[in-house]
C-alpha atoms as a PDB file:
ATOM      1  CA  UNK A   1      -6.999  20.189 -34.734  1.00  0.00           C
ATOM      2  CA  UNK A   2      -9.516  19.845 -31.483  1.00  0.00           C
ATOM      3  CA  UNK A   3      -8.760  21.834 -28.207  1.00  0.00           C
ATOM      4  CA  UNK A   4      -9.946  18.540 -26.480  1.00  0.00           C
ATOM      5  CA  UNK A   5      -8.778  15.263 -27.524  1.00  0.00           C
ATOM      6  CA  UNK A   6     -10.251  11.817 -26.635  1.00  0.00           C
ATOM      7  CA  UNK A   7      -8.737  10.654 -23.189  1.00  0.00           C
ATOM      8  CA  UNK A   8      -7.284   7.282 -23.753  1.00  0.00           C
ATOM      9  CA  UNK A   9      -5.136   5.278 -21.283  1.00  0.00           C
ATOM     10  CA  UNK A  10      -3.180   1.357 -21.537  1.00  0.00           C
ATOM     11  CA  UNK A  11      -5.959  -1.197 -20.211  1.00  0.00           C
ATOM     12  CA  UNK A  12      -3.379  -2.422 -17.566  1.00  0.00           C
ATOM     13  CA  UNK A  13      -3.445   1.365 -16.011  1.00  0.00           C
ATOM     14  CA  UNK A  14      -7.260   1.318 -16.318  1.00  0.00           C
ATOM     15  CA  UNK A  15      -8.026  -1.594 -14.376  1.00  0.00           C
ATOM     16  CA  UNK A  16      -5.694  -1.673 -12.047  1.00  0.00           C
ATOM     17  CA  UNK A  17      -6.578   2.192 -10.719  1.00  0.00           C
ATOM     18  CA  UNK A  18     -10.189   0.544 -10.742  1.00  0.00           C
ATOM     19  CA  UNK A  19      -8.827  -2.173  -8.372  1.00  0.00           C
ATOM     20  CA  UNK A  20      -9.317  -5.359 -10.447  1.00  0.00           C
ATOM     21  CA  UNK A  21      -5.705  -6.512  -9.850  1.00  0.00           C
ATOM     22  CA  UNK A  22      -2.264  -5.878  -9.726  1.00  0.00           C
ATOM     23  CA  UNK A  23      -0.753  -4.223 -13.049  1.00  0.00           C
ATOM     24  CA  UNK A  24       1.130  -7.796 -13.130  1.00  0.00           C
ATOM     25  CA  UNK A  25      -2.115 -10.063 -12.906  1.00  0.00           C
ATOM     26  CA  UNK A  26      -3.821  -7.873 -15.416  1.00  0.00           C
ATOM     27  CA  UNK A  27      -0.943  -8.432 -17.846  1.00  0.00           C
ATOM     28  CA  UNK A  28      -1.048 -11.706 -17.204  1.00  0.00           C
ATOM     29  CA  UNK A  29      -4.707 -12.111 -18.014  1.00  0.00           C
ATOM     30  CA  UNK A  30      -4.053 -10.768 -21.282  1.00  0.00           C
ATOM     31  CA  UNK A  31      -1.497 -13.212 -22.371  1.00  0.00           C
ATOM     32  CA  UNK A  32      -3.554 -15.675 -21.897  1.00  0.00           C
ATOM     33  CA  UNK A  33      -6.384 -14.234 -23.691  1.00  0.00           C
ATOM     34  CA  UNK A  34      -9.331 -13.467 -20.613  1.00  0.00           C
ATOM     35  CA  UNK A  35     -10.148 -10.111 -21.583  1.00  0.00           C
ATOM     36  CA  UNK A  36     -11.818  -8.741 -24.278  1.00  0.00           C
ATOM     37  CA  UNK A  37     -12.539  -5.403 -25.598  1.00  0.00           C
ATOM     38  CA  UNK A  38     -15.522  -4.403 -27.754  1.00  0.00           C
ATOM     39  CA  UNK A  39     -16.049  -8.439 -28.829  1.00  0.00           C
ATOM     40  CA  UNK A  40     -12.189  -8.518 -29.706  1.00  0.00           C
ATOM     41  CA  UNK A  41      -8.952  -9.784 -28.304  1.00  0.00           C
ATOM     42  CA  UNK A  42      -7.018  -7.451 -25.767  1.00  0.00           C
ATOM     43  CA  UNK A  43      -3.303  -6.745 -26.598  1.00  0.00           C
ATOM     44  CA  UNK A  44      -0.218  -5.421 -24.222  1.00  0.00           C
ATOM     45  CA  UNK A  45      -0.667  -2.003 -24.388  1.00  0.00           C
ATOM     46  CA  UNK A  46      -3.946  -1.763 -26.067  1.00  0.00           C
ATOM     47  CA  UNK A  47      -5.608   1.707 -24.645  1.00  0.00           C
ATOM     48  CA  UNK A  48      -8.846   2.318 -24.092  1.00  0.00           C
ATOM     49  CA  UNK A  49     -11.220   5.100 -24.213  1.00  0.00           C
ATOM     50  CA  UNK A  50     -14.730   5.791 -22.945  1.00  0.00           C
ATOM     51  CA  UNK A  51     -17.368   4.000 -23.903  1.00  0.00           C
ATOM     52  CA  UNK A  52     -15.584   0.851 -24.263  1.00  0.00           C
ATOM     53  CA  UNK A  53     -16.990  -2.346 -23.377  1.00  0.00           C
ATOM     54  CA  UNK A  54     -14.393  -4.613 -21.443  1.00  0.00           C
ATOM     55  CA  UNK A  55     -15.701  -8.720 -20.796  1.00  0.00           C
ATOM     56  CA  UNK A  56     -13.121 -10.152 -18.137  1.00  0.00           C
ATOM     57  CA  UNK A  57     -14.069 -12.667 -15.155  1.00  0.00           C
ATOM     58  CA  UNK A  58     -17.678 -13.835 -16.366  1.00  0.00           C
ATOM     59  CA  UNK A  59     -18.685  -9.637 -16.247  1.00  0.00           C
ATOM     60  CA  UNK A  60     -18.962  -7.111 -18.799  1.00  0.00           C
ATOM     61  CA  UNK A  61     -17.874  -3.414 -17.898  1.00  0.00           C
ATOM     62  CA  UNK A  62     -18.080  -0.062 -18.932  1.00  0.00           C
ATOM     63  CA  UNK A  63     -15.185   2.075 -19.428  1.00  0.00           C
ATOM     64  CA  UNK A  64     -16.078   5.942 -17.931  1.00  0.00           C
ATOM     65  CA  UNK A  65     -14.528   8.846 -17.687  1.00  0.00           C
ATOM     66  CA  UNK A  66     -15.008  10.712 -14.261  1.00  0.00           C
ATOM     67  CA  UNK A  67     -13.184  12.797 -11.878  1.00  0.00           C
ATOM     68  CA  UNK A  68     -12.919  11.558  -8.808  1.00  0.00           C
ATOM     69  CA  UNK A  69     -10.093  10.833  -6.316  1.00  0.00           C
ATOM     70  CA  UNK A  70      -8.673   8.082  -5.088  1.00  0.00           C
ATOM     71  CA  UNK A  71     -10.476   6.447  -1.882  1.00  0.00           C
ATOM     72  CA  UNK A  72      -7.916   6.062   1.180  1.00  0.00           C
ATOM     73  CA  UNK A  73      -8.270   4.090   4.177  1.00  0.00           C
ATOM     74  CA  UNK A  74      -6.297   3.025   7.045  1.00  0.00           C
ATOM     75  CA  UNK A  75      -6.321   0.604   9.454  1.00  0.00           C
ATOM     76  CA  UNK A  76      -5.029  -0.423  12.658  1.00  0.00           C
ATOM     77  CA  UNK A  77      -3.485  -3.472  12.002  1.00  0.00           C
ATOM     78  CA  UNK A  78      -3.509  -6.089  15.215  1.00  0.00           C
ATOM     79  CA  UNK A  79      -0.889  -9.427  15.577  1.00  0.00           C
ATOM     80  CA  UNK A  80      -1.796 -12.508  14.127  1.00  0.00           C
ATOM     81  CA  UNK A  81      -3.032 -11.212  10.704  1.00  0.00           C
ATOM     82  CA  UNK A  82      -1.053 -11.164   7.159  1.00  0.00           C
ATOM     83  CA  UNK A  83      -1.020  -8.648   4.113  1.00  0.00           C
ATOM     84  CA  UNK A  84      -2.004 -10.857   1.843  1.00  0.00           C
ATOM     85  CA  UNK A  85      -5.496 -11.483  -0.032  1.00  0.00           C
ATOM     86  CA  UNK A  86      -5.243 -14.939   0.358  1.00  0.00           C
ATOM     87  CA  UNK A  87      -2.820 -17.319   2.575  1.00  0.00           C
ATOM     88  CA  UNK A  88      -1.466 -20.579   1.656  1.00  0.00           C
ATOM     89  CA  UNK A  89      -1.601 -21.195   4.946  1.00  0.00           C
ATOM     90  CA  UNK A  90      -5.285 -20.155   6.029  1.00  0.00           C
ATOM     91  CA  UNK A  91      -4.454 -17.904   7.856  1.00  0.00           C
ATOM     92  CA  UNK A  92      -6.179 -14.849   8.492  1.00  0.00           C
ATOM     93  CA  UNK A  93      -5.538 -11.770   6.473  1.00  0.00           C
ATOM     94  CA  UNK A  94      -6.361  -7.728   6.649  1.00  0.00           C
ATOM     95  CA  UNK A  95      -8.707  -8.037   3.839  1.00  0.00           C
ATOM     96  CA  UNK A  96     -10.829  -9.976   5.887  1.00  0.00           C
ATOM     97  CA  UNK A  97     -11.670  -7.056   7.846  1.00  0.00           C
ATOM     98  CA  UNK A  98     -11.845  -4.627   5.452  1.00  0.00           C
ATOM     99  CA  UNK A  99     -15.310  -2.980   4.267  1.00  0.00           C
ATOM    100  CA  UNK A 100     -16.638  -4.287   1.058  1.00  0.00           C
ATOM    101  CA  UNK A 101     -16.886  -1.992  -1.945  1.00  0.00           C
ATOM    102  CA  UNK A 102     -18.842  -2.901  -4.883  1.00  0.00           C
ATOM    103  CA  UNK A 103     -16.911  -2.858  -8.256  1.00  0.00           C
ATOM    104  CA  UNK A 104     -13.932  -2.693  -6.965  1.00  0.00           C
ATOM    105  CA  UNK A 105     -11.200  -3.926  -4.474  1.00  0.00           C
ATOM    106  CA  UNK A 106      -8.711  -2.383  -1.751  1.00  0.00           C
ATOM    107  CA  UNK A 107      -5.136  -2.583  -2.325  1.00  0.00           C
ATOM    108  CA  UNK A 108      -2.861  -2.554   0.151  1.00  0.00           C
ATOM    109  CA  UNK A 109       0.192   0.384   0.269  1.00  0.00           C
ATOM    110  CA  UNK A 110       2.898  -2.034   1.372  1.00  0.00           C
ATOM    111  CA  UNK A 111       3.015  -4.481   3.731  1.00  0.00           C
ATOM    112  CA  UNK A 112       3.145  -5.171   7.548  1.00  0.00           C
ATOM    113  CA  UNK A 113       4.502  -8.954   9.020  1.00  0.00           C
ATOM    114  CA  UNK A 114       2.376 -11.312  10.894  1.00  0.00           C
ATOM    115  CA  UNK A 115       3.989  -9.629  14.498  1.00  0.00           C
ATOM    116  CA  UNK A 116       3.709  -5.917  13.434  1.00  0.00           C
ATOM    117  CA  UNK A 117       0.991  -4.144  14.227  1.00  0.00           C
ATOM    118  CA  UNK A 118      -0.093  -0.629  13.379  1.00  0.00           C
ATOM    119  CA  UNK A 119      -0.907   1.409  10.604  1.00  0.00           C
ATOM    120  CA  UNK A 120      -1.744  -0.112   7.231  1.00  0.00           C
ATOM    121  CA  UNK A 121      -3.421   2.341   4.473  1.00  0.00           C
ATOM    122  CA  UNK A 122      -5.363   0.837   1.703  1.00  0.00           C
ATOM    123  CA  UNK A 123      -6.662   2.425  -1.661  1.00  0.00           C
ATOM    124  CA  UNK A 124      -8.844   2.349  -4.390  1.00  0.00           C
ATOM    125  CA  UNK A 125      -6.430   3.475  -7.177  1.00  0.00           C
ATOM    126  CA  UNK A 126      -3.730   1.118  -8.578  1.00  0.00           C
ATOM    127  CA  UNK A 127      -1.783   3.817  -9.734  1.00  0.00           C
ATOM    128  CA  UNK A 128      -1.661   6.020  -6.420  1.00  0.00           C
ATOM    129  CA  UNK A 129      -0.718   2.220  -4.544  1.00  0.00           C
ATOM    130  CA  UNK A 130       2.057   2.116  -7.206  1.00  0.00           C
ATOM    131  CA  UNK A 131       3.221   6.237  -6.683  1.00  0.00           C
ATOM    132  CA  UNK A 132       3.289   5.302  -2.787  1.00  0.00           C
ATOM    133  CA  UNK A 133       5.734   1.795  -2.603  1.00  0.00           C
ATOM    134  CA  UNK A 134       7.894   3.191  -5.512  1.00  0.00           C
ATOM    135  CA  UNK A 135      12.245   4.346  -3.843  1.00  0.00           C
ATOM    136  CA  UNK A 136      11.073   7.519  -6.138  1.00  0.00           C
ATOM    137  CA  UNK A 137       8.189   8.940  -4.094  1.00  0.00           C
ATOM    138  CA  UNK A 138      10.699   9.315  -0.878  1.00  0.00           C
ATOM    139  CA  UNK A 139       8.000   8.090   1.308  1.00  0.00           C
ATOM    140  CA  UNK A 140       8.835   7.644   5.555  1.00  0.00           C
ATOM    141  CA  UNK A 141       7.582   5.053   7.755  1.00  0.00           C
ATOM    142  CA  UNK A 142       7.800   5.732  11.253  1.00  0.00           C
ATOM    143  CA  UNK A 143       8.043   2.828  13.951  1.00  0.00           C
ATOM    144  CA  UNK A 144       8.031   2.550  17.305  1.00  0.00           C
ATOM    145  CA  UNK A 145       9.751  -0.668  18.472  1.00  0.00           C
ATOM    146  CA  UNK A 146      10.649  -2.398  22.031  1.00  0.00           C
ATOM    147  CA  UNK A 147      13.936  -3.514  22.398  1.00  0.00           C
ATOM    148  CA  UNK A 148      15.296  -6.047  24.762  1.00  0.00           C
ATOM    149  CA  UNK A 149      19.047  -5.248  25.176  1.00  0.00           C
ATOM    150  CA  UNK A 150      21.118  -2.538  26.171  1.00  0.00           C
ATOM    151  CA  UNK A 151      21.601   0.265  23.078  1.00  0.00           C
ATOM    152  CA  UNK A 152      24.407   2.508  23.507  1.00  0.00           C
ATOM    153  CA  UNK A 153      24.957   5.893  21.059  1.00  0.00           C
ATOM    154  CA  UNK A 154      27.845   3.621  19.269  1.00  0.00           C
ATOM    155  CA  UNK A 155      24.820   1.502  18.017  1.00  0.00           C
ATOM    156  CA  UNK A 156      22.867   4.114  17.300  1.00  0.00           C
ATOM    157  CA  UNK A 157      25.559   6.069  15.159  1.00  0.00           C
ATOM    158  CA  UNK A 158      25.697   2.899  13.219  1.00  0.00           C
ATOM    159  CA  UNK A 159      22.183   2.269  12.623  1.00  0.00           C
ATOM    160  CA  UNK A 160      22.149   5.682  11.255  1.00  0.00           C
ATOM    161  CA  UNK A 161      25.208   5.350   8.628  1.00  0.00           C
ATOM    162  CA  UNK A 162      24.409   2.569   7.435  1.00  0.00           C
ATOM    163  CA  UNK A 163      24.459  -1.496   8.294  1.00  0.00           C
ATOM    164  CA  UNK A 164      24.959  -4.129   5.554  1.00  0.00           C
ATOM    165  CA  UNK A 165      22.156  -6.808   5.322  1.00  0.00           C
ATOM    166  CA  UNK A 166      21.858  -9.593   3.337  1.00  0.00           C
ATOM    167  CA  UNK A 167      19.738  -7.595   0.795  1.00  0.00           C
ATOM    168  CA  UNK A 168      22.344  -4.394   0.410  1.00  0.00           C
ATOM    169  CA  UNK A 169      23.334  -1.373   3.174  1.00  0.00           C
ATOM    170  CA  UNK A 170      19.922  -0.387   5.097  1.00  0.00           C
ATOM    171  CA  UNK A 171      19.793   2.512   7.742  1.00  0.00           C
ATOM    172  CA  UNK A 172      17.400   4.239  10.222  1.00  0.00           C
ATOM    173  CA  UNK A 173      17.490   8.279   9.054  1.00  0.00           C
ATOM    174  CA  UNK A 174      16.424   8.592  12.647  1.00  0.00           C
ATOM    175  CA  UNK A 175      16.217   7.264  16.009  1.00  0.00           C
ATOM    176  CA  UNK A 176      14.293   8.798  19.331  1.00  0.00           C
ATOM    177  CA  UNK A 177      14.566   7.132  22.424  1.00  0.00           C
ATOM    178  CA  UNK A 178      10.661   7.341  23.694  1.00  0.00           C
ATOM    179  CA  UNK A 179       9.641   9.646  26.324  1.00  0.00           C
ATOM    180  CA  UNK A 180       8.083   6.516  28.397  1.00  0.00           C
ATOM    181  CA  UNK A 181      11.085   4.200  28.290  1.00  0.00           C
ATOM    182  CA  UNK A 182      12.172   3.112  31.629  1.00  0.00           C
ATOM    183  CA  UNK A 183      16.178   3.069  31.877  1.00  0.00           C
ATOM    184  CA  UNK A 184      15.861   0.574  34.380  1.00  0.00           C
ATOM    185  CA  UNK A 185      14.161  -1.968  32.398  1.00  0.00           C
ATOM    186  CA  UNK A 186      15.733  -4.704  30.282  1.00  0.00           C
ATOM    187  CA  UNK A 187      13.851  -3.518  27.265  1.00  0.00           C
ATOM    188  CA  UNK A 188      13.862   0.127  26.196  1.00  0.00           C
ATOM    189  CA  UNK A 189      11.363   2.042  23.692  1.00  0.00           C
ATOM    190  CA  UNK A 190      12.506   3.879  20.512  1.00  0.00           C
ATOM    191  CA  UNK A 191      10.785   5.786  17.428  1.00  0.00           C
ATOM    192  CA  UNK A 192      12.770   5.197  13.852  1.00  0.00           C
ATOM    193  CA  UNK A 193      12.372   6.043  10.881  1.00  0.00           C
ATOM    194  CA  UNK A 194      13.054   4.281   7.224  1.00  0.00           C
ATOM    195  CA  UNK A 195      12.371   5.189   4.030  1.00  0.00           C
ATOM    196  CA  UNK A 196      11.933   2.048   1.931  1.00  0.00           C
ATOM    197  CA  UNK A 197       9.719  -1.023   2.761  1.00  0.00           C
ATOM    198  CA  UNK A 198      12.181  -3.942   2.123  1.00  0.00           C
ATOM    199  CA  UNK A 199      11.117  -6.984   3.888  1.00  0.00           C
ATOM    200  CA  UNK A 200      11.338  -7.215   8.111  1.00  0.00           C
ATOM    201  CA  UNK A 201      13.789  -3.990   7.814  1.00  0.00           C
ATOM    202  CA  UNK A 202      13.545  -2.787  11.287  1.00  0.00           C
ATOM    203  CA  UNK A 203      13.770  -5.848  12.865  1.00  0.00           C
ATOM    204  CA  UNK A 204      16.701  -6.688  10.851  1.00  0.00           C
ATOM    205  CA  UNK A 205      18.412  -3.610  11.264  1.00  0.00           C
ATOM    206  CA  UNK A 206      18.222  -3.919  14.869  1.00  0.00           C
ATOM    207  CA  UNK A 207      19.153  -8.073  14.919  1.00  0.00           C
ATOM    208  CA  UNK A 208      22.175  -6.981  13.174  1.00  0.00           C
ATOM    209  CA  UNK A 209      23.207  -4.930  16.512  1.00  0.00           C
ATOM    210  CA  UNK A 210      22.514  -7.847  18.632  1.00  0.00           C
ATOM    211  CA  UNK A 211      19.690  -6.880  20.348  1.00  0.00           C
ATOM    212  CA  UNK A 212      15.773  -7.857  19.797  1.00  0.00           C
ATOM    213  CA  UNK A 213      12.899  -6.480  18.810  1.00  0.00           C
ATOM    214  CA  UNK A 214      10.178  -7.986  20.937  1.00  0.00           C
ATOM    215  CA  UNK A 215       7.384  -5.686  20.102  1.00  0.00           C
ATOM    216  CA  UNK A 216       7.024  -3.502  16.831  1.00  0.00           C
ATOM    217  CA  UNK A 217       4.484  -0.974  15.232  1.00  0.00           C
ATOM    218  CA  UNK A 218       3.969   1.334  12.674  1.00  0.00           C
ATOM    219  CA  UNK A 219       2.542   4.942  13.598  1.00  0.00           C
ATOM    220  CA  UNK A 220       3.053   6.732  10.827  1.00  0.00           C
ATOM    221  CA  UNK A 221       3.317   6.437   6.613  1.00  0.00           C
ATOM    222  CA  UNK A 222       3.559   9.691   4.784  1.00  0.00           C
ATOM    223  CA  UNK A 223       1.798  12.325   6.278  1.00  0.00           C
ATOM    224  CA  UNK A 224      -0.421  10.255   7.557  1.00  0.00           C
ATOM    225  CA  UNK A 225      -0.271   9.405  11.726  1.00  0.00           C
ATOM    226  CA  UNK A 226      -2.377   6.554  13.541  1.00  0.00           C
ATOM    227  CA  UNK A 227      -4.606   8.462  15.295  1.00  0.00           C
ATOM    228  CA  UNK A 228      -5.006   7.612  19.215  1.00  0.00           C
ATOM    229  CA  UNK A 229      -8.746   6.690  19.208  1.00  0.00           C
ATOM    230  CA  UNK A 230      -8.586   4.204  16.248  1.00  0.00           C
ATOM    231  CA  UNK A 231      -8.531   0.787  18.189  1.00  0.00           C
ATOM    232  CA  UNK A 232      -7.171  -2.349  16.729  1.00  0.00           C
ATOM    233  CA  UNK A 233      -8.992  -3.861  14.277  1.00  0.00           C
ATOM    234  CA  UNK A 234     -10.865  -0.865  13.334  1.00  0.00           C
ATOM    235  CA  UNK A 235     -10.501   1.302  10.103  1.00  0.00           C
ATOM    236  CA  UNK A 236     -11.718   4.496   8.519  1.00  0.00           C
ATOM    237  CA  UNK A 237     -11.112   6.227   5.555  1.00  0.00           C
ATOM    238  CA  UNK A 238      -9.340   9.609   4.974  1.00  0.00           C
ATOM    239  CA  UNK A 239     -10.958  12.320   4.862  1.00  0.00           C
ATOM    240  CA  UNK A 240     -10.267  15.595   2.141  1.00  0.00           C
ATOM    241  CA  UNK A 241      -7.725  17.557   3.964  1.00  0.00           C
ATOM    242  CA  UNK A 242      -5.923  14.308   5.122  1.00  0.00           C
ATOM    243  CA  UNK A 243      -6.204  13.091   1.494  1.00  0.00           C
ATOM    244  CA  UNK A 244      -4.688  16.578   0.541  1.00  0.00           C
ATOM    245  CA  UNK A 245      -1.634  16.036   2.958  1.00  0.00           C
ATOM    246  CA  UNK A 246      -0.463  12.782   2.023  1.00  0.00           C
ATOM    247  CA  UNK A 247      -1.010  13.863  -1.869  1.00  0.00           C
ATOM    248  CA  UNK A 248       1.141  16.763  -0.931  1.00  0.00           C
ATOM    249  CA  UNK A 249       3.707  14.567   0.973  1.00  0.00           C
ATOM    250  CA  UNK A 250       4.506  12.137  -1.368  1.00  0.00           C
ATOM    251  CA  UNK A 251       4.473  14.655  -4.323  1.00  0.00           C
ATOM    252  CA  UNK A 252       1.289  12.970  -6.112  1.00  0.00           C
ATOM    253  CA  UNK A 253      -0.464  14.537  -8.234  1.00  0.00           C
ATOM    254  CA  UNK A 254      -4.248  13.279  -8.580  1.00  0.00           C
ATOM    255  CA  UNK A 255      -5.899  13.665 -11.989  1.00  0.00           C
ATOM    256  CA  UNK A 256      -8.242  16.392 -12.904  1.00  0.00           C
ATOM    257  CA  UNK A 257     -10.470  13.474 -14.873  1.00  0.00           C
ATOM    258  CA  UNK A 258      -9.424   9.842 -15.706  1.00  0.00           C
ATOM    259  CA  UNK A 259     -10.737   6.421 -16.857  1.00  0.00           C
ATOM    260  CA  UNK A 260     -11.939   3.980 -14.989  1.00  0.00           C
ATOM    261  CA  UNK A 261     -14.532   0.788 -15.401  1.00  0.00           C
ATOM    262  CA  UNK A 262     -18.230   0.221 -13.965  1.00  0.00           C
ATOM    263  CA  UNK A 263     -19.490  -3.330 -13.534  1.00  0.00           C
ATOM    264  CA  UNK A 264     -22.831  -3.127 -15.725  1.00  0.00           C
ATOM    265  CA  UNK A 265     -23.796  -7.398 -16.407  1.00  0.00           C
ATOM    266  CA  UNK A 266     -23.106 -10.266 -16.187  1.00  0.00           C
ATOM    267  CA  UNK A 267     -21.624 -12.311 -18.730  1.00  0.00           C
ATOM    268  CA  UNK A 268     -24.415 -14.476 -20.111  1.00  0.00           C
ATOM    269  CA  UNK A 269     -23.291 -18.463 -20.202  1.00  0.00           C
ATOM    270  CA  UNK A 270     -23.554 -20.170 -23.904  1.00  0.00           C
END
């Protein structure tokens, strides 16, 4: 028997770490019969090695083997823009502003609302995205949020145990008033953290006090903090030793060598 065997891997794992879609869309795509490998129908759970030949959306590509990590960026999220790739709407999304990369796409690691701004991070690799929004990883999002309305430590005690929403018990597993709030004010500062990424959580939690959040943003996901001198709007991407710190933080575990797909044609027309 061989010391080293072939590396193969499901084609929905594949593409998806190469950013051509969700695991979901790829899936889909199958079903109905879009992709082929090596001049032959794709099946669920057909895996691929290198060297194969994949023809999907009018392009062939090449299936590789290489060892490289996954790209990370973040960005400073202003108002006014959803976390979406494309709005029903029309309205302006984050992936408008993000740099282009040829061959392959940035995926978003969760979401922020239209009103949040803050720190978004985006990546390369479907499978790291996946690792990062998944209960299991145990990953923290810190906030800092403006309230208008008086909060007393019987709030805060309850925010901390536990508050049932309409989606199941929520919680803050910590809240810091802000060095800058002004007691005299009608709205006062706080830092909280959650550790899941249901749906307007913060806000919620809060509402469900009675109070308001009038202004809200993300400064920190993981290990990762928004640094002071990245303006809104603006982005850049990790670096190694940040890289290193959020792998380390969220327990991930990059691989030494894995597949992934190279645009090399397009698909000639009949």
């Amino acid at each position: 028997m061989k010391e080293d065997i072939e590396k193969q891997e499901r084609i929905q794992k594949t593409l998806a770490r190469s950013g051509l879609g969700s695991r979901r869309q790829i899936e889909q795509a199958i079903k109905l019969g879009q992709i082929m490998i090596n001049n032959s129908p794709v099946v669920l759970g057909q895996k691929l090695t290198a060297g194969d030949r994949i023809v999907w959306k009018n392009r062939i590509w090449l299936v590789e083997e290489s060892q490289v990590k996954p790209r990370v960026l973040m960005y400073h999220k202003p108002e006014g823009l959803v976390t979406t790739r494309q709005d029903e709407l029309g309205r302006p999304t984050v992936f408008d502003k993000l740099p282009r990369i040829k061959g392959q796409k940035w995926l978003n690691i969760g979401r922020l609302d239209i009103n949040t701004t803050g720190l978004l991070l985006f990546t390369t690799d479907g499978d790291f995205a996946h690792h990062m929004t998944h209960p299991s990883a145990g990953i923290d999002r810190e906030y800092a949020c403006r309230i208008f309305g008086e909060v007393d430590d019987a709030m805060i005690e309850r925010l901390l145990a536990g508050v049932e929403l309409e989606d199941g018990l929520a919680n803050f597993t910590d809240i810091q008033r802000a060095e800058e709030d002004r007691e005299r004010s009608a709205n006062h500062w706080f830092y909280v953290v959650v550790m899941e990424g249901r749906n307007r959580e913060v806000r919620r939690l809060w509402e469900s006090q009675g109070v308001q959040v009038n202004r809200l943003k993300r400064v920190r996901y993981g290990g990762v903090f928004l640094p002071k001198n990245l303006a809104q709007g603006k982005h850049r991407e990790l670096n190694d030793k940040e890289l290193s710190i959020l792998f380390e933080d969220s327990r991930y575990q990059p691989p030494t060598s894995q597949l992934t797909v190279k645009s090399v044609a397009k698909k000639r027309g009949r």
